[in-house]
C-alpha atoms as a PDB file:
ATOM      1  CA  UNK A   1      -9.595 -27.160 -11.990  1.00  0.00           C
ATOM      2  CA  UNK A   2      -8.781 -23.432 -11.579  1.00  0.00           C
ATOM      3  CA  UNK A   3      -8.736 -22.551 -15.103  1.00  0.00           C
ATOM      4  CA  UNK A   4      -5.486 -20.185 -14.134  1.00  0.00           C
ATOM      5  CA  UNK A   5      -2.718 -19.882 -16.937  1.00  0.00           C
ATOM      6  CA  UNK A   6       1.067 -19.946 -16.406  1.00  0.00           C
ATOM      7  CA  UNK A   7       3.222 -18.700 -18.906  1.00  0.00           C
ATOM      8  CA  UNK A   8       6.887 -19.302 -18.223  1.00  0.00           C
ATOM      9  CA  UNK A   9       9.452 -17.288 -20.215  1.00  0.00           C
ATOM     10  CA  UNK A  10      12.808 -19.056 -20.304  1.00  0.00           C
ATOM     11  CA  UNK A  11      15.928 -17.133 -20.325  1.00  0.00           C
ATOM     12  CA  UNK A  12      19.514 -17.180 -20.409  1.00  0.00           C
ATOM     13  CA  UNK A  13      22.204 -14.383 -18.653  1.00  0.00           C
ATOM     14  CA  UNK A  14      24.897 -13.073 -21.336  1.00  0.00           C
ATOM     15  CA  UNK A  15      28.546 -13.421 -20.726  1.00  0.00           C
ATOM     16  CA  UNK A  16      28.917  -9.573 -20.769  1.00  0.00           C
ATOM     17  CA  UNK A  17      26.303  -7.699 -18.207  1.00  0.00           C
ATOM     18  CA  UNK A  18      25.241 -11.041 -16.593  1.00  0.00           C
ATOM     19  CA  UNK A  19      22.355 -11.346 -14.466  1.00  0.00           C
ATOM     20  CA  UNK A  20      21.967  -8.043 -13.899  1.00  0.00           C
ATOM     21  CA  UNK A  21      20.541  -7.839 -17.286  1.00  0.00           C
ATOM     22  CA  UNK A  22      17.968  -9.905 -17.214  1.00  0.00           C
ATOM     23  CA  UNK A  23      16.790  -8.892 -13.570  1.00  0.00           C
ATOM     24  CA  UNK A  24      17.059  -5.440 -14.645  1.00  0.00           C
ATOM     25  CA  UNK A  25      14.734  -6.371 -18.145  1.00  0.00           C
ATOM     26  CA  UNK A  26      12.396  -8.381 -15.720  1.00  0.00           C
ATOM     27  CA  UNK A  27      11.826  -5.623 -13.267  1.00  0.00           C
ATOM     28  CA  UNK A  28      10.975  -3.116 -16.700  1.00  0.00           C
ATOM     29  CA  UNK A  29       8.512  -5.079 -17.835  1.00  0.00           C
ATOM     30  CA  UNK A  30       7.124  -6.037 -14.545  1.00  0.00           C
ATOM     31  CA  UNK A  31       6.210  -2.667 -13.933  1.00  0.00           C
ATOM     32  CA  UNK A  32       4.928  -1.722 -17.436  1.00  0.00           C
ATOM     33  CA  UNK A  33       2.485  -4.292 -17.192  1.00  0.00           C
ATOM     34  CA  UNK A  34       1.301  -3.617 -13.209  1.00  0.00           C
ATOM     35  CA  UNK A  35      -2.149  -3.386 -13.624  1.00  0.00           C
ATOM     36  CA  UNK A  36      -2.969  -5.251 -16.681  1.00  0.00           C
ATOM     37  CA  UNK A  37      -6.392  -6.667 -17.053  1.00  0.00           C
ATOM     38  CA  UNK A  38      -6.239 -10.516 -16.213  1.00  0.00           C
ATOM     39  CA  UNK A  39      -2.548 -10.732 -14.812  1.00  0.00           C
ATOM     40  CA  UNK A  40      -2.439 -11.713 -11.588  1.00  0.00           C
ATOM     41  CA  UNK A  41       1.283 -11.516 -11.017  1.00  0.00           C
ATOM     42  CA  UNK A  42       4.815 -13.001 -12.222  1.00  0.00           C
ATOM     43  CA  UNK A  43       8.124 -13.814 -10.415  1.00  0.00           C
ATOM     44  CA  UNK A  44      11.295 -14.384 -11.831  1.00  0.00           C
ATOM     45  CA  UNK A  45      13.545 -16.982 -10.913  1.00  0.00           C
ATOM     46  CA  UNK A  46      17.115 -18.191 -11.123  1.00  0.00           C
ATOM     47  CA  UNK A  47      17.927 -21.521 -11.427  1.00  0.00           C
ATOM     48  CA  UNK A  48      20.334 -22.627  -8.580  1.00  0.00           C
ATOM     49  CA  UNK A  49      21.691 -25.713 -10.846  1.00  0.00           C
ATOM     50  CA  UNK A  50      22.496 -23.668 -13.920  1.00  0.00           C
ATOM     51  CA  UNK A  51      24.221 -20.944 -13.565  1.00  0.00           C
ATOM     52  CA  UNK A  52      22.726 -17.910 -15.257  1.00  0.00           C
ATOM     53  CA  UNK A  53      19.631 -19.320 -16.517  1.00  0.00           C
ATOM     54  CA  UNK A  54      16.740 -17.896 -15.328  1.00  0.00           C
ATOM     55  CA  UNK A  55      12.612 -18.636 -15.848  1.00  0.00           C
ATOM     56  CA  UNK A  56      10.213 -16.236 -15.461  1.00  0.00           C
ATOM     57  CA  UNK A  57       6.655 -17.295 -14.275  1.00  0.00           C
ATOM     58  CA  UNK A  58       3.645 -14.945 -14.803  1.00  0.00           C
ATOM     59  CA  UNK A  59      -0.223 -16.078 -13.454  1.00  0.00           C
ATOM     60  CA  UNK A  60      -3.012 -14.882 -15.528  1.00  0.00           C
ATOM     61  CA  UNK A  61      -7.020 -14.966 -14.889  1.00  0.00           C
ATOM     62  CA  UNK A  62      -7.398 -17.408 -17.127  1.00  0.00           C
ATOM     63  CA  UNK A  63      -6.420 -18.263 -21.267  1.00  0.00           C
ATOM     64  CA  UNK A  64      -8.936 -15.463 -22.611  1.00  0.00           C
ATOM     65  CA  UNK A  65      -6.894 -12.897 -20.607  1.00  0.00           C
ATOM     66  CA  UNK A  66      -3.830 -14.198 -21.573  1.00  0.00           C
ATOM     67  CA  UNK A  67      -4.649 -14.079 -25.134  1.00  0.00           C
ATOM     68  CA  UNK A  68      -6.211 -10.624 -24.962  1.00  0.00           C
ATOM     69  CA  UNK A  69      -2.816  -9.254 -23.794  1.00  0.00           C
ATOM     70  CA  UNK A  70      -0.705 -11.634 -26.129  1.00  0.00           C
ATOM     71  CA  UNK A  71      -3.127 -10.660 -29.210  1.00  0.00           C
ATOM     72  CA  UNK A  72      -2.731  -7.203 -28.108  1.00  0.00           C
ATOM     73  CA  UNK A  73      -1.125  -4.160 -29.224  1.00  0.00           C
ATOM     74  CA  UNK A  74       1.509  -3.538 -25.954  1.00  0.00           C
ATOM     75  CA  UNK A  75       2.906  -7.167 -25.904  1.00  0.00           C
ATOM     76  CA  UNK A  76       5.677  -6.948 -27.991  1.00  0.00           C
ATOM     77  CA  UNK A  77       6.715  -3.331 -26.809  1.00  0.00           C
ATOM     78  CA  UNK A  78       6.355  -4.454 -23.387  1.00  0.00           C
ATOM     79  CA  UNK A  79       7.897  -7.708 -23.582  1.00  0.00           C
ATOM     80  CA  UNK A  80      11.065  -6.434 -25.963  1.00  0.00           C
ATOM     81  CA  UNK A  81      13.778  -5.553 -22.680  1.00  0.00           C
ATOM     82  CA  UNK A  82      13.929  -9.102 -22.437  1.00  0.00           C
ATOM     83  CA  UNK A  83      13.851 -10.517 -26.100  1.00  0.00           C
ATOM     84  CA  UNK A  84      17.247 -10.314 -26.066  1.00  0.00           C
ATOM     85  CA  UNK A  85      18.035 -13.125 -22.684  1.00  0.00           C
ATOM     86  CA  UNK A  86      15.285 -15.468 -24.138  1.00  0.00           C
ATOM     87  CA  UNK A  87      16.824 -19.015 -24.165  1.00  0.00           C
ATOM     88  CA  UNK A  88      16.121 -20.953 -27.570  1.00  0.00           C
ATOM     89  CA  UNK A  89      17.952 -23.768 -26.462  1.00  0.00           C
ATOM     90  CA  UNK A  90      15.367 -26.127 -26.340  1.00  0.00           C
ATOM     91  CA  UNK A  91      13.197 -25.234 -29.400  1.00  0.00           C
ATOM     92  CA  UNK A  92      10.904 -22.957 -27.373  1.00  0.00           C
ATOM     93  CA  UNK A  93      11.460 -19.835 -24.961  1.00  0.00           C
ATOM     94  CA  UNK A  94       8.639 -20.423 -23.412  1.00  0.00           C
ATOM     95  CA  UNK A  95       5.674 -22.406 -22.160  1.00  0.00           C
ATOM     96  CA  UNK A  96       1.675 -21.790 -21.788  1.00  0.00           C
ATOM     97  CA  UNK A  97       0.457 -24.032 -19.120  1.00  0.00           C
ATOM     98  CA  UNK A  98      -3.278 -24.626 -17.806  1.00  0.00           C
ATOM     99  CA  UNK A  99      -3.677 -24.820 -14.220  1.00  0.00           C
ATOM    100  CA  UNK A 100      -6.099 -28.204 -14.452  1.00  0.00           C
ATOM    101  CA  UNK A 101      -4.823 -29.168 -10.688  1.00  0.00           C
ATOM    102  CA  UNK A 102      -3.850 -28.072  -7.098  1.00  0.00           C
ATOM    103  CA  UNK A 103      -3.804 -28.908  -3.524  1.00  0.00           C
END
C-alpha cells in the first residue's frame, strides 16, 4: 500500500475552441500549481475512443496533502481555467482514488 492519492478530473472539449481549450486550461493550471506542497505531478489525457473527452490525472503525497490544497485558499482560483470543460455527465467530474496496490 503506497498511501499515494489520484485525483482524476474528467472533462469534456466544447464544440467551439475544441481541444485546444482544455489543453490550453490544463497547461495554466499545471504551472500555477508547480511546486505545490504534496503534488507529485499530473498528466492530462485524451481519450482515443471518445472524441474530445479528456481526463486529467494528478498524483499527490498522500490524502492529507491532497486535502490541504483542496481545503485551501488557491484551489478554486487555480483550478477555475478548467471549470468550464468539466464533464458532469456521469454525476461526478471527478474521482479521489487511494493508491492501496501496485506492481
Amino acid at each position: 500500500m503506497t498511501g499515494t492519492v489520484r485525483v482524476l478530473v474528467h472533462c469534456r472539449a466544447p464544440e467551439e475552441g475544441g481541444e485546444d481549450a482544455v489543453m490550453s486550461a490544463y497547461h495554466a493550471i499545471s504551472e500555477r500549481l508547480a511546486g505545490t506542497p504534496g503534488l507529485l505531478g499530473n498528466q492530462l489525457m485524451r481519450s482515443v475512443l471518445a472524441p474530445g473527452e479528456f481526463t486529467v490525472i494528478s498524483e499527490w503525497a498522500g490524502m492529507t496533502e491532497f486535502l490541504a490544497w483542496e481545503q485551501g485558499p488557491d484551489h478554486r482560483d487555480a483550478t477555475a481555467p478548467l471549470r468550464p470543460y468539466q464533464d458532469h455527465s456521469r454525476g461526478r467530474s471527478f474521482g479521489v482514488y487511494e493508491v492501496v496496490g501496485a506492481h
